[in-house]
C-alpha atoms as a PDB file:
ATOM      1  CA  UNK A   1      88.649-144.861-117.907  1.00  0.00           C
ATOM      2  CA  UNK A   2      92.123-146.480-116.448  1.00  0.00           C
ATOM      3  CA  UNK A   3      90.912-146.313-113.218  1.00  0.00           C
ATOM      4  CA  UNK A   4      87.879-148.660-114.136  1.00  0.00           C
ATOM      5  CA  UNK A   5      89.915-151.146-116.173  1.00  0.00           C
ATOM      6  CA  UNK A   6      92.279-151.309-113.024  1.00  0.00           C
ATOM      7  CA  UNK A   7      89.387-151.914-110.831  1.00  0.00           C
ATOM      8  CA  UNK A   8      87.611-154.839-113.232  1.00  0.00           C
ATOM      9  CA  UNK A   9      91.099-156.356-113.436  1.00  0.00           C
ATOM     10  CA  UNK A  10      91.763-156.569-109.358  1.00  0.00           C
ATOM     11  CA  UNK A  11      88.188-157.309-109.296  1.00  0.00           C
ATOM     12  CA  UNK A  12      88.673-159.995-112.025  1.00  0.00           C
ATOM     13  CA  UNK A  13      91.929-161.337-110.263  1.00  0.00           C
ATOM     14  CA  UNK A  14      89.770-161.984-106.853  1.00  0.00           C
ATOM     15  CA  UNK A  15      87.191-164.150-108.655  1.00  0.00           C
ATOM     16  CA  UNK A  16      89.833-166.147-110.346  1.00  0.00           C
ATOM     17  CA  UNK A  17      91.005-167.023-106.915  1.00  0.00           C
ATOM     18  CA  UNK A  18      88.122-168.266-105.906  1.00  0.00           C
ATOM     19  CA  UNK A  19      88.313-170.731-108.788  1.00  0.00           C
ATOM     20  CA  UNK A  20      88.637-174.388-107.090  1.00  0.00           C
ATOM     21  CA  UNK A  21      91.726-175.758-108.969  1.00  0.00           C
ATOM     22  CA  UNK A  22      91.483-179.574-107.568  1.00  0.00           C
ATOM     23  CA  UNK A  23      87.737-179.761-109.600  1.00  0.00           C
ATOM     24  CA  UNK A  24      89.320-178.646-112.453  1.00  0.00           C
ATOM     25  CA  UNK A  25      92.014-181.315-112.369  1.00  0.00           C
ATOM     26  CA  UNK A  26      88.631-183.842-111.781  1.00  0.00           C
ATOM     27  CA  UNK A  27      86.935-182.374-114.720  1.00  0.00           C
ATOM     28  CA  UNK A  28      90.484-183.478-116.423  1.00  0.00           C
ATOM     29  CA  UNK A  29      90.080-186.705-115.497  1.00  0.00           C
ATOM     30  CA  UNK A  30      86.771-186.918-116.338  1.00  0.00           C
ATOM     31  CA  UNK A  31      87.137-185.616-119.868  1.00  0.00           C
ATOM     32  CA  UNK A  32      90.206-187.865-120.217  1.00  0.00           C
ATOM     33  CA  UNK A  33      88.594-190.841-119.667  1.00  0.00           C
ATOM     34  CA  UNK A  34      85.527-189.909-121.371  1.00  0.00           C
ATOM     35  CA  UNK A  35      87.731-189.531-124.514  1.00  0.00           C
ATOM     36  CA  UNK A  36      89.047-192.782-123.367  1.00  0.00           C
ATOM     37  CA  UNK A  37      86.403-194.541-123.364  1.00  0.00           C
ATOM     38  CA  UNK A  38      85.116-193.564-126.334  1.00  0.00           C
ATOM     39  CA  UNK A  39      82.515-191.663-124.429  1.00  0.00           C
ATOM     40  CA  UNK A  40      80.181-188.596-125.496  1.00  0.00           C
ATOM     41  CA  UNK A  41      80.792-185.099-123.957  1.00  0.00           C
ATOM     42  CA  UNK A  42      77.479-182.698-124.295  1.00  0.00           C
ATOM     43  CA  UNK A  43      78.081-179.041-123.373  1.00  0.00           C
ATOM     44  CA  UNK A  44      74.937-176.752-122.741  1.00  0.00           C
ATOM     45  CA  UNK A  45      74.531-172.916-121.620  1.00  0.00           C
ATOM     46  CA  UNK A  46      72.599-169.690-122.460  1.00  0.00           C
ATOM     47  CA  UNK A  47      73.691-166.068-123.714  1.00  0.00           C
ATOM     48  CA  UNK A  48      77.350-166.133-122.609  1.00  0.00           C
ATOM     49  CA  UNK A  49      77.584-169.412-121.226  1.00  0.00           C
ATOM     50  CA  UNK A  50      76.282-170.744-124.642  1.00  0.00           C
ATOM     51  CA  UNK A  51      79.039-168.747-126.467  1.00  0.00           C
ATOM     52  CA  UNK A  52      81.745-170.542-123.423  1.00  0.00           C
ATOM     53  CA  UNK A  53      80.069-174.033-124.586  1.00  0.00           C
ATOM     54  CA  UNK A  54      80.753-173.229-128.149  1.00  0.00           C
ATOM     55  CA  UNK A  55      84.155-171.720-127.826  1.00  0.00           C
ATOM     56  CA  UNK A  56      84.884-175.007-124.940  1.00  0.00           C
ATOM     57  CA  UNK A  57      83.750-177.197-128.237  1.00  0.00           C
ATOM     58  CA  UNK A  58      85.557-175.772-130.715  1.00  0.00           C
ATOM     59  CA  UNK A  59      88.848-176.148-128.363  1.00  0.00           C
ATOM     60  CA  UNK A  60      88.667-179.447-127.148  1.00  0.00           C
ATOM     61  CA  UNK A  61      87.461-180.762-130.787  1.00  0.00           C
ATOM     62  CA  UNK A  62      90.316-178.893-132.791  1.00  0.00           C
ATOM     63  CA  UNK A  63      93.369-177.881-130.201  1.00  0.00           C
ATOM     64  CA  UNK A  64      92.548-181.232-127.994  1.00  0.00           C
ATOM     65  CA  UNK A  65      91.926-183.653-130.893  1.00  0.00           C
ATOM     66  CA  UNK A  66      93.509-183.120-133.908  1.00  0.00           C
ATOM     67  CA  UNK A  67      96.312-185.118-135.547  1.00  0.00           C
ATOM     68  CA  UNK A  68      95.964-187.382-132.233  1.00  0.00           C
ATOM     69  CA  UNK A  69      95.033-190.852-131.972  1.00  0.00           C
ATOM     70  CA  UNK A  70      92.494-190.640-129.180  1.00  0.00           C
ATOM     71  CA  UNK A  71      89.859-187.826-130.100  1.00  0.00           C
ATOM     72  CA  UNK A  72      87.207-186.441-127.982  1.00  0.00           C
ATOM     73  CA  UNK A  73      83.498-186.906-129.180  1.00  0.00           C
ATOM     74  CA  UNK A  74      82.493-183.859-128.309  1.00  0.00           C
ATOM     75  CA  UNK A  75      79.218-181.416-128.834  1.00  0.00           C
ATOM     76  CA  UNK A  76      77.819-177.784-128.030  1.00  0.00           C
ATOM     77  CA  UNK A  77      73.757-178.769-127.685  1.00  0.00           C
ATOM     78  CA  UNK A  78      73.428-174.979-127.898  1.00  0.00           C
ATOM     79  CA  UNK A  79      74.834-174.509-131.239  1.00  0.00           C
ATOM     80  CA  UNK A  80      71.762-176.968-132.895  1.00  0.00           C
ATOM     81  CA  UNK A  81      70.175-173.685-133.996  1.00  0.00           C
ATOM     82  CA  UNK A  82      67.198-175.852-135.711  1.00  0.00           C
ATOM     83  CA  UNK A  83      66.550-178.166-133.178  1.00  0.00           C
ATOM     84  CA  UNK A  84      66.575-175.662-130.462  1.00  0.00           C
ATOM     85  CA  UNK A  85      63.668-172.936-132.420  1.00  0.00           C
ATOM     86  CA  UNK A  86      61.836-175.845-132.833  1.00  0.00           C
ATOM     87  CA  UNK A  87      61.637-177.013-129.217  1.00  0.00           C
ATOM     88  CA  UNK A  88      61.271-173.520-128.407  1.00  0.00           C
ATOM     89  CA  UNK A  89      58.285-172.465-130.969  1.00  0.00           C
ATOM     90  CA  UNK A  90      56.619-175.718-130.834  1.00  0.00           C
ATOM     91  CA  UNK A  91      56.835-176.975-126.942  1.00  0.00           C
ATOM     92  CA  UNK A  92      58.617-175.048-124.939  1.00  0.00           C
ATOM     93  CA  UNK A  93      62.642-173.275-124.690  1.00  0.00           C
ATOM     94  CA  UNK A  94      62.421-175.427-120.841  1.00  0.00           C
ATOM     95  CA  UNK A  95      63.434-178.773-123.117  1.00  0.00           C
ATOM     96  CA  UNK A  96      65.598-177.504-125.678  1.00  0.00           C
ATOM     97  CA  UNK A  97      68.631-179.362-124.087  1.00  0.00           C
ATOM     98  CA  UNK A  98      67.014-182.261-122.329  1.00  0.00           C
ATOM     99  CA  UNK A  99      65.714-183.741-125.514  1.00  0.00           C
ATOM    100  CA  UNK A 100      68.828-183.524-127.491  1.00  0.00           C
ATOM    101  CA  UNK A 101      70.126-185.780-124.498  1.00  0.00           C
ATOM    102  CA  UNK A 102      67.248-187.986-124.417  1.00  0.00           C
ATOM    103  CA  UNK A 103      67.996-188.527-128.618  1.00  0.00           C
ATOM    104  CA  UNK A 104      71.815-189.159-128.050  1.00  0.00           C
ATOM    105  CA  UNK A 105      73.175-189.631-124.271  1.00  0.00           C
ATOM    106  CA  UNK A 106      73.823-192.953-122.715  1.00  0.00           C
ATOM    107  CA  UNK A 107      75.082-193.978-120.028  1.00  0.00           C
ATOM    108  CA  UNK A 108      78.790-192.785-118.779  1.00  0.00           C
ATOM    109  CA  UNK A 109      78.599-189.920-121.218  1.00  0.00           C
ATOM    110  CA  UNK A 110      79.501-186.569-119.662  1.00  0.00           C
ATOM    111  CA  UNK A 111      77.417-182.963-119.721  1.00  0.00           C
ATOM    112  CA  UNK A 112      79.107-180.250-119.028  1.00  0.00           C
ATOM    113  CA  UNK A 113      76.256-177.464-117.816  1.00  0.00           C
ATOM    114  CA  UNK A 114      77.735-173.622-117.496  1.00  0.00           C
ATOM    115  CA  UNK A 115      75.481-171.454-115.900  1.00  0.00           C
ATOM    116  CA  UNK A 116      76.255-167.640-113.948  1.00  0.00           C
ATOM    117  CA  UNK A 117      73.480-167.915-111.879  1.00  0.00           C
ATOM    118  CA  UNK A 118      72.694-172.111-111.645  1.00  0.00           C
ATOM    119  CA  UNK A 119      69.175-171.621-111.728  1.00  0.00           C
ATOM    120  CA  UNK A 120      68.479-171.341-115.935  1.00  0.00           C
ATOM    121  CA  UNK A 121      65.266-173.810-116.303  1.00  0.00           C
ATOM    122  CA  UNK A 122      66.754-175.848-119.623  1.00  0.00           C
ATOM    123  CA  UNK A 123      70.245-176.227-118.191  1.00  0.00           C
ATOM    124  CA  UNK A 124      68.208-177.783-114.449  1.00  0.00           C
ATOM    125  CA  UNK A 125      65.982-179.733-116.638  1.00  0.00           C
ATOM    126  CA  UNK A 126      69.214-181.182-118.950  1.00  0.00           C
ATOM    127  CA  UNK A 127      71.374-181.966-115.605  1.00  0.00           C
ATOM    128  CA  UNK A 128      68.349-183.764-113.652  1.00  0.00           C
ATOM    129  CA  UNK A 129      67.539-186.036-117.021  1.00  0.00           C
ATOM    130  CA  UNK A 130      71.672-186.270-117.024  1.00  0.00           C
ATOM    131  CA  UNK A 131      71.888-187.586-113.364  1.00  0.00           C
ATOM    132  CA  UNK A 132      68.979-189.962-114.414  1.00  0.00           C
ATOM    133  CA  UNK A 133      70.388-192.024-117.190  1.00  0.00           C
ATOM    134  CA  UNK A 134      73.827-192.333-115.815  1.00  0.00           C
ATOM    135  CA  UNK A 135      75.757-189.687-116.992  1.00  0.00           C
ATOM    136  CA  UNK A 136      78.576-187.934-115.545  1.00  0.00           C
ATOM    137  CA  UNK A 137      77.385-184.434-114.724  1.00  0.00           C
ATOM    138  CA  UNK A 138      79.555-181.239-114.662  1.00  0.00           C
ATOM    139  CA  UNK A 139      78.556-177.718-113.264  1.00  0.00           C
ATOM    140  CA  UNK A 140      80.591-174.858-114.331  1.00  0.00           C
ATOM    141  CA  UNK A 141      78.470-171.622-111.846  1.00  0.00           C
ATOM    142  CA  UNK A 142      79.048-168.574-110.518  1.00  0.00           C
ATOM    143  CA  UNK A 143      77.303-167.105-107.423  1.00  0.00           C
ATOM    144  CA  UNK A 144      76.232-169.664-104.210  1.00  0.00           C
ATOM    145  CA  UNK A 145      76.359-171.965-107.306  1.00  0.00           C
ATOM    146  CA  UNK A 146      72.503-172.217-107.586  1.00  0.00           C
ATOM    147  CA  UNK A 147      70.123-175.543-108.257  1.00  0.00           C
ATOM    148  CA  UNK A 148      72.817-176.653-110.311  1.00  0.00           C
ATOM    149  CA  UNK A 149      75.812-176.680-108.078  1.00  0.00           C
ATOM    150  CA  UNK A 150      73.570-178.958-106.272  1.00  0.00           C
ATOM    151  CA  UNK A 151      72.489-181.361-109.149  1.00  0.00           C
ATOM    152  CA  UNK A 152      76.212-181.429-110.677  1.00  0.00           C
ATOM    153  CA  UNK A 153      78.283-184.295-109.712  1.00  0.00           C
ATOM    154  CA  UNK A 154      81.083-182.296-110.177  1.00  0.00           C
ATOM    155  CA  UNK A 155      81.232-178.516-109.610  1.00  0.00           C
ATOM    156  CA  UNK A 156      83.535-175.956-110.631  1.00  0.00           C
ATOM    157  CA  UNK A 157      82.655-172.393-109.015  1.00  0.00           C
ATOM    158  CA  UNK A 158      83.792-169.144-109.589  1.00  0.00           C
ATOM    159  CA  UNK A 159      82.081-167.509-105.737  1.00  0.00           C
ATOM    160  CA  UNK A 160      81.670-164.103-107.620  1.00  0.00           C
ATOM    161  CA  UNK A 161      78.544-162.211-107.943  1.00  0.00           C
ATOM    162  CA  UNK A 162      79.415-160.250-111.356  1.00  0.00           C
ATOM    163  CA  UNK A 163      78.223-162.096-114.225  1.00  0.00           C
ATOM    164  CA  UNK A 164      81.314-160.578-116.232  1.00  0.00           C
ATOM    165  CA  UNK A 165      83.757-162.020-113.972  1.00  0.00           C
ATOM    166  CA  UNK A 166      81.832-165.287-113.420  1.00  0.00           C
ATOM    167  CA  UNK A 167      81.756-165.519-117.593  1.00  0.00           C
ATOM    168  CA  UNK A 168      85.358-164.876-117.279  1.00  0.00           C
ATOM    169  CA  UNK A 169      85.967-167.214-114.812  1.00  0.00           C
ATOM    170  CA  UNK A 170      84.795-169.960-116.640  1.00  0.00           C
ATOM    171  CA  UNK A 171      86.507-169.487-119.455  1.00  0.00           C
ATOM    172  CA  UNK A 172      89.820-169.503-117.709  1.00  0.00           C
ATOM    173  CA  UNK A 173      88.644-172.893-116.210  1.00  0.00           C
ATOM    174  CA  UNK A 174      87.491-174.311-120.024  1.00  0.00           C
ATOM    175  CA  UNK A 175      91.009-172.749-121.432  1.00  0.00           C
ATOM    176  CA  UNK A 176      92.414-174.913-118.137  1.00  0.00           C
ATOM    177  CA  UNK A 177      90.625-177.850-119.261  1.00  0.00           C
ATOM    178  CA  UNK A 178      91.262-177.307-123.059  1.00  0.00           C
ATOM    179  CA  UNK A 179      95.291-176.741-122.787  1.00  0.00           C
ATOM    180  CA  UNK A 180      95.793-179.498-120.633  1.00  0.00           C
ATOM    181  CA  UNK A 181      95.486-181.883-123.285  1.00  0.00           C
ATOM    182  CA  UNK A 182      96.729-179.267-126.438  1.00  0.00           C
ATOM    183  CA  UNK A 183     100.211-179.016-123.893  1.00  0.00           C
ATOM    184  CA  UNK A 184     100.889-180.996-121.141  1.00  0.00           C
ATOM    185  CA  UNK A 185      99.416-184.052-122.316  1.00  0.00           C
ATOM    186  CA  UNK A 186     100.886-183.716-126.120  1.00  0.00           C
ATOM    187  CA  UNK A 187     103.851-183.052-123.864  1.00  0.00           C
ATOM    188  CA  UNK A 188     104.051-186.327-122.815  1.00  0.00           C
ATOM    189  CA  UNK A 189     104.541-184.854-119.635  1.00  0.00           C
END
């Protein structure tokens, strides 16, 4: 049992070097000046990248914005349970994501799009409407980074083929983004 913890853990270590630490430091920017700004952030993923999204949300809207003066106006389109059985049962679980967006994004709003694999049909389909309407588009992928390394404007890979230690990956990254501005920036420094 040790021996396979070990190996996950060297394994785990390997991916996280791959992990390209100058497009995290955009994203930073990015999200900084989307808060700025006064900007919307949407965040969008399935399975484990939808739990990420959620858990990315939940940091950056808590840790990252509360009891400061600047707040980030920020949302999880996965966690709009309603909206998204609807889409699903009624036209199709391909547009659960875009038409959120097409409802609330304008231009020089961010979406942040984690997928393992970049190739998940509703996360393409929310990227490509993204890049349309002027948004700032963010691609958190694992693998050769997929469609959606190519449609992101921005793309943070983890070059791993294990979706485990792709997941993993990109929660280090979101924690990255997340603390920066719970710590360094409260920091003042």
């Amino acid at each position: 049992m040790t021996d396979f913890s070990s190996t996950y853990k060297a394994q785990l270590l390997k991916a996280l070097d791959s992990l390209p630490l100058d497009r995290v430091e955009e994203a930073i920017a990015v999200l900084r000046a989307a808060r700025d700004e006064d900007r919307q952030v949407f965040v969008c993923g399935n399975g484990g990248s939808a739990a990420t999204a959620s858990h990315f949300v939940c940091d950056m809207v808590k840790g990252s914005s509360y009891g400061r003066p600047r707040r980030f106006r920020i949302l999880s389109l996965n966690d709009n349970l309603h909206t998204i059985t609807a889409y699903s049962n009624d036209v199709s679980y391909e547009c659960v994501f875009v038409e959120q967006l097409r409802n609330f994004a304008r231009p020089g709003d961010v979406l942040i799009c984690i997928s393992g694999s970049g190739n998940s049909p509703n996360v393409l389909r929310a990227a490509e409407y993204a890049n349309e309407a002027g948004l700032t588009t963010i691609g958190l992928t694992g693998r050769d980074g997929g469609q959606l390394g190519r449609l992101s404007k921005l793309q943070i890979n983890v070059a791993e083929q294990h979706m485990g230690r792709i997941e993993d990956g990109h929660m280090v990254a979101c924690h990255m983004i997340a603390y920066y501005f719970m710590e360094r920036e409260a920091a003042g420094v």
